[in-house]
C-alpha atoms as a PDB file:
ATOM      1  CA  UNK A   1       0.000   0.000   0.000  1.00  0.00           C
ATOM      2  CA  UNK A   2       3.030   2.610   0.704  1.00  0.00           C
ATOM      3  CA  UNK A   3       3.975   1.820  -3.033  1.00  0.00           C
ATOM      4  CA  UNK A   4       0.816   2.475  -4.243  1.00  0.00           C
ATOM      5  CA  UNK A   5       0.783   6.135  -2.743  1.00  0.00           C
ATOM      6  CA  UNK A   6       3.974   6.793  -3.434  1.00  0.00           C
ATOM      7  CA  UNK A   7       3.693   5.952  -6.685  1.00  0.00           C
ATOM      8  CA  UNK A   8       0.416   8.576  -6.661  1.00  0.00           C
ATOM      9  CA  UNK A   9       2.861  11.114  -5.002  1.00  0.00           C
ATOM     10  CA  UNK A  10       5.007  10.316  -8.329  1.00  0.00           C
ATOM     11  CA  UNK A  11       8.096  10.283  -5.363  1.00  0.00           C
ATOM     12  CA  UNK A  12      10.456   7.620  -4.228  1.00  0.00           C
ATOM     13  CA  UNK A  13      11.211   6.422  -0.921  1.00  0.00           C
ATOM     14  CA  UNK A  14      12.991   3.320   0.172  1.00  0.00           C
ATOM     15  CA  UNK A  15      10.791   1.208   1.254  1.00  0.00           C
ATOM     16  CA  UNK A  16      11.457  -1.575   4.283  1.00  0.00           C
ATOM     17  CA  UNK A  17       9.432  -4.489   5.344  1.00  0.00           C
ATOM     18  CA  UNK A  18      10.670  -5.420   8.756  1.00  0.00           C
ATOM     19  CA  UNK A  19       9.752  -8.641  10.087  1.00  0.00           C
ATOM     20  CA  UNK A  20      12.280  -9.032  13.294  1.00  0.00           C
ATOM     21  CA  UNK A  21      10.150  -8.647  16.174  1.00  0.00           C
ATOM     22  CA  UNK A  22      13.025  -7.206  18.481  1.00  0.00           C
ATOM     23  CA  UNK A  23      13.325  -4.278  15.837  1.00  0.00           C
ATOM     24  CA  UNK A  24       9.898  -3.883  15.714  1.00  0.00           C
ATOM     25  CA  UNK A  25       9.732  -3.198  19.682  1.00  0.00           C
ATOM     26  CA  UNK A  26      12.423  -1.096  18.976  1.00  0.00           C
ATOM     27  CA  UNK A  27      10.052   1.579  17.445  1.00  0.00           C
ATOM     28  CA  UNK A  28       7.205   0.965  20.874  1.00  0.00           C
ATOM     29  CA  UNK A  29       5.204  -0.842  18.504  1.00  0.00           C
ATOM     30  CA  UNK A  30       3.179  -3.465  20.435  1.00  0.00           C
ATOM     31  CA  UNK A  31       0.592  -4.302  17.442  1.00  0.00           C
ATOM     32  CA  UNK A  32       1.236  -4.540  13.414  1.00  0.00           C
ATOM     33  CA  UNK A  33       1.079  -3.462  10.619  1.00  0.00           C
ATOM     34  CA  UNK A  34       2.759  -0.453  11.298  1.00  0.00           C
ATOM     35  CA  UNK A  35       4.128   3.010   9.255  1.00  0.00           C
ATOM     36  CA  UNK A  36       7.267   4.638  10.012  1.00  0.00           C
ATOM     37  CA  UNK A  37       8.273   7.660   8.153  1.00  0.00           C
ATOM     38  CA  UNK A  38      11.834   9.292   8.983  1.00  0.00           C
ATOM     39  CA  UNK A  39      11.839   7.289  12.163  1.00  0.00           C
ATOM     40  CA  UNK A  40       8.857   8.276  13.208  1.00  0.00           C
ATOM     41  CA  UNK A  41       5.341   5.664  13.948  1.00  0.00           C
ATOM     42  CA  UNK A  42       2.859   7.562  12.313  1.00  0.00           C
ATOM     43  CA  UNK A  43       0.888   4.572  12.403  1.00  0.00           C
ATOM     44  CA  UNK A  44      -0.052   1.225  13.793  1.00  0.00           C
ATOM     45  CA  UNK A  45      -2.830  -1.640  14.664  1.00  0.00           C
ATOM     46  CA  UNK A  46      -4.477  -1.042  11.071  1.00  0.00           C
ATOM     47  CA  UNK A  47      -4.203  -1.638   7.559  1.00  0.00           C
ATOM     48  CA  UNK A  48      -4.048   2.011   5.866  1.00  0.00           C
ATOM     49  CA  UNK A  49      -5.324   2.479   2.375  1.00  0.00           C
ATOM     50  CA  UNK A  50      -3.158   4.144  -0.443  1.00  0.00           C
ATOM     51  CA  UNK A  51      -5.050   7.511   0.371  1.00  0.00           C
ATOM     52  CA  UNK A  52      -4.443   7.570   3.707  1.00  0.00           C
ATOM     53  CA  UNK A  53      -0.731   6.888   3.852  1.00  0.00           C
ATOM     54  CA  UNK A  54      -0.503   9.722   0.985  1.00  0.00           C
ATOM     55  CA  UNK A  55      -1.632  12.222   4.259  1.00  0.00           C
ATOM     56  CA  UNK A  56       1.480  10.769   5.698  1.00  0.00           C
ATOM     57  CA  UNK A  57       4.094  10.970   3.412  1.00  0.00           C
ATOM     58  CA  UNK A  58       2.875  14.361   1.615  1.00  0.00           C
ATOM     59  CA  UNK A  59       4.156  16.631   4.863  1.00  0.00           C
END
């Protein structure tokens, strides 16, 4: 879904699925899937649609 609004935004990002649980606790994230943009959790607990991570990423 983030490639899908990034590819709306027409912008490119690296992109990271991480799957290690101890670096996922490393964020404070205690439910999945999560969103972190620069280092930050801008989301968690929810599958976001392509529209709503655009809010996210066009700051």
């Amino acid at each position: 879904m983030t490639k899908k609004a990034l590819d709306e935004l027409s912008k490119d990002a690296d992109v990271v699925k991480v799957t290690e649980m101890e670096e996922i606790m490393a964020y404070g994230v205690m439910s999945t899937p999560a969103l972190v943009v620069d280092e930050k959790v801008v989301s968690y607990g929810k599958v976001l649609k392509p529209k709503d991570i655009v809010k996210f990423l066009n700051i």
